[in-house]
Protein backbone atom coordinates (compact mmCIF):
# COMPACT_ATOMS: atom_id res chain seq x y z
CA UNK A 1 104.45 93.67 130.31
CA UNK A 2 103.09 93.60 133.97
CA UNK A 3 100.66 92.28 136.27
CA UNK A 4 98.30 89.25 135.28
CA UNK A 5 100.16 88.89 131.36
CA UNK A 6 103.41 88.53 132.79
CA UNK A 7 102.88 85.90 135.53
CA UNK A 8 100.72 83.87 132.68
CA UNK A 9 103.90 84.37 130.37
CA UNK A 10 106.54 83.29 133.55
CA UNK A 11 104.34 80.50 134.01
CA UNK A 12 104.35 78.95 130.43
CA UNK A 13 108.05 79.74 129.97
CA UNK A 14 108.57 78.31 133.58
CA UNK A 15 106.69 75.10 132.68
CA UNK A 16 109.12 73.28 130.22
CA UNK A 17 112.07 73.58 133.08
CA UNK A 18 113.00 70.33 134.84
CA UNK A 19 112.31 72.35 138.09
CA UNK A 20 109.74 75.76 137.43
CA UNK A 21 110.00 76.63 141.10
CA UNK A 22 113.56 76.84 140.39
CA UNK A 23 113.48 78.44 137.25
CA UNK A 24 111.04 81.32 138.92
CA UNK A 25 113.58 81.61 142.12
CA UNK A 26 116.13 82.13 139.22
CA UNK A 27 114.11 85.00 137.37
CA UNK A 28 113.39 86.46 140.94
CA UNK A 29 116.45 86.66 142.75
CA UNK A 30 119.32 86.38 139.39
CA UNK A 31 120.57 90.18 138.81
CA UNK A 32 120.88 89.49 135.51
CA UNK A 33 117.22 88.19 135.40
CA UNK A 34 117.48 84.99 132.74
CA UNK A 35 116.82 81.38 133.12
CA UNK A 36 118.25 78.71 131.29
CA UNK A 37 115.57 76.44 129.44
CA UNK A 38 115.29 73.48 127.58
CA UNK A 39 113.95 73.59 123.70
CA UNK A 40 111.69 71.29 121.93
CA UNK A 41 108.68 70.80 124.48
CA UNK A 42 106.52 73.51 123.94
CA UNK A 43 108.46 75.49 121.28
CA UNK A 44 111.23 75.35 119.27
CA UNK A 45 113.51 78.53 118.84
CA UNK A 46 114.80 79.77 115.31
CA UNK A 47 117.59 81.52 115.13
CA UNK A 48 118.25 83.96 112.24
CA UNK A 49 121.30 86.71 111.84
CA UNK A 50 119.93 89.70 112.75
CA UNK A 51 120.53 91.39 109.66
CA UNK A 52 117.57 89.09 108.26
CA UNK A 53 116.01 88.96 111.38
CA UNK A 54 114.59 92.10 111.99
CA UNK A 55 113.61 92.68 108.18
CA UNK A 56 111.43 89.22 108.81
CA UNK A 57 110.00 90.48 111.87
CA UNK A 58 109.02 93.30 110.23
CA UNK A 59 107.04 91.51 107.43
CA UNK A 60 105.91 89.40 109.61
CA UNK A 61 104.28 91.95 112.05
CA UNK A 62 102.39 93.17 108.98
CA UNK A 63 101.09 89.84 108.02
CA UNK A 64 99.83 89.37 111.72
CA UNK A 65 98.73 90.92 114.50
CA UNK A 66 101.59 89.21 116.96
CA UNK A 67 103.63 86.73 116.29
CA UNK A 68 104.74 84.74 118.88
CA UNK A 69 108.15 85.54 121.27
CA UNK A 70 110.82 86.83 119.73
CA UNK A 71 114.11 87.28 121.08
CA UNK A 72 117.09 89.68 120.50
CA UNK A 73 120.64 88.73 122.13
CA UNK A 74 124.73 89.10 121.37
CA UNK A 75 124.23 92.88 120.27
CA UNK A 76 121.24 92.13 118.05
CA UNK A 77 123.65 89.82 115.94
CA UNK A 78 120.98 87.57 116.48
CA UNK A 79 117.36 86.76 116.76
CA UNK A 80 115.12 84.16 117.49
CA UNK A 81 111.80 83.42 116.76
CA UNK A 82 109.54 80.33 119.11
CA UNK A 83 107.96 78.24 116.68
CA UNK A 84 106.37 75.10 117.26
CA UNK A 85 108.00 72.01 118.62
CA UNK A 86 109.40 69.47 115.78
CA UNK A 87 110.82 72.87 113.83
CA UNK A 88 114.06 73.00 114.25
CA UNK A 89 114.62 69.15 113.47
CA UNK A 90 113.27 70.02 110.04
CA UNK A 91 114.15 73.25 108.87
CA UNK A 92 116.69 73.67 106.14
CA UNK A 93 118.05 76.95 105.67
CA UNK A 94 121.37 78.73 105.04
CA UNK A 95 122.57 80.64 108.33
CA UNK A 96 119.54 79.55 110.00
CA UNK A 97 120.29 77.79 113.28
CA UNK A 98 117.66 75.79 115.59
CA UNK A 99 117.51 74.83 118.93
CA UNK A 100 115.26 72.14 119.73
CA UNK A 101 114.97 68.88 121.51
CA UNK A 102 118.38 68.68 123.34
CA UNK A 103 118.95 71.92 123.38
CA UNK A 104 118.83 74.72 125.98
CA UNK A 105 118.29 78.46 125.41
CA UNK A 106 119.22 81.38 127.97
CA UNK A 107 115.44 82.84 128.31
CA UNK A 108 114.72 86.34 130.30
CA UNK A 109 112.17 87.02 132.39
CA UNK A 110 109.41 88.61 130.09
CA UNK A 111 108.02 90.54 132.91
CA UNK A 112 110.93 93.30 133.62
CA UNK A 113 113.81 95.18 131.92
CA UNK A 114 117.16 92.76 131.72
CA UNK A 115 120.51 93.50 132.66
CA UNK A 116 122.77 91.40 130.15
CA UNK A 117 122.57 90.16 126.46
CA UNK A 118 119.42 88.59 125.55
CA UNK A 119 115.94 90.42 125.34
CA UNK A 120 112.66 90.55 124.44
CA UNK A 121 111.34 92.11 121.03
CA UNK A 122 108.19 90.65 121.94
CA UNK A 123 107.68 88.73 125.15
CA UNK A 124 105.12 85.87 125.31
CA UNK A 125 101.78 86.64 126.73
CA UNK A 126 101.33 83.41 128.44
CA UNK A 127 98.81 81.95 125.82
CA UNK A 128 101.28 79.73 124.57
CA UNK A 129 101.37 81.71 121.03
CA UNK A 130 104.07 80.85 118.32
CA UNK A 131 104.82 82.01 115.12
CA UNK A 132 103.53 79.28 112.09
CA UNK A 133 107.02 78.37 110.64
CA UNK A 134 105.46 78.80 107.19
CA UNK A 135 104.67 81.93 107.65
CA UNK A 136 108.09 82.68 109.55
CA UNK A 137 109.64 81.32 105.67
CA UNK A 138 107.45 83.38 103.85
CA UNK A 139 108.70 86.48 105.65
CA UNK A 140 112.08 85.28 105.39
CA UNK A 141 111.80 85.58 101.73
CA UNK A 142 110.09 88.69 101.35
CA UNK A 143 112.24 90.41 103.68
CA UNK A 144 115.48 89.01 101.87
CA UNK A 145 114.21 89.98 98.74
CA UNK A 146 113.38 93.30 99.50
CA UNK A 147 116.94 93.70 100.12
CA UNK A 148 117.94 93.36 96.54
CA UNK A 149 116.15 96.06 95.54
């Protein structure tokens, strides 16, 4: 992602930070190009193993044109998916983790290729786009079920 998409996506990400002139001096000048944000003002992250995840993200990118970001990080051990605000607080699940309010995510820039642990599978577009937790569930389910067979 470049140009006009990316700078929309910097500035929504850059938005929930305490300080988002900070956050973009971060993106610009850190090497390892990540910011550390805060959860549970404009999205909520889940966090699934990535054995599950990517099977869900699959599913899911066949119910729907594009989800919304999704993030890969420790090796692809793990993946998580920005779902509305309020999630995390309420989602039961085996191996599932949240972050929401209170909680802080390492978040790279979704405008160029980052050196370290944590990228993109699909970066935000700026539009403020997450995936419908419901539907996130329902592809959790298909996807673990189609692992049985």
């Amino acid at each position: 992602m470049t140009g006009a998409g990316a700078r929309a996506a910097v500035e929504w990400l850059a938005s929930v930070a305490p300080d988002p002139g900070a956050c973009r001096w971060e993106w610009e000048r850190n090497p390892r190009g990540v910011a550390l944000l805060p959860a549970g003002r404009r999205w909520d992250v889940l966090i699934l193993p990535g054995e599950l995840g990517y099977p869900t993200l699959d599913v899911l990118t066949r119910l729907i044109d594009r989800p919304g970001p999704v993030l890969a990080g420790f090796g692809d051990a793990r993946m998580g998916f920005f779902v509305p605000p309020g999630t995390a607080s309420r989602w039961v699940g085996t191996g599932v983790r949240g972050a929401g309010r209170g909680t802080w995510i390492v978040v790279p820039h979704p405008g160029r290729a980052v050196v370290g642990k944590v990228r993109w599978l699909i970066p935000p577009d700026g539009s403020g786009t997450l995936t419908d937790a419901t539907l996130l569930e329902l592809a959790m389910h298909e996807a673990a079920a189609g692992g049985r067979e």
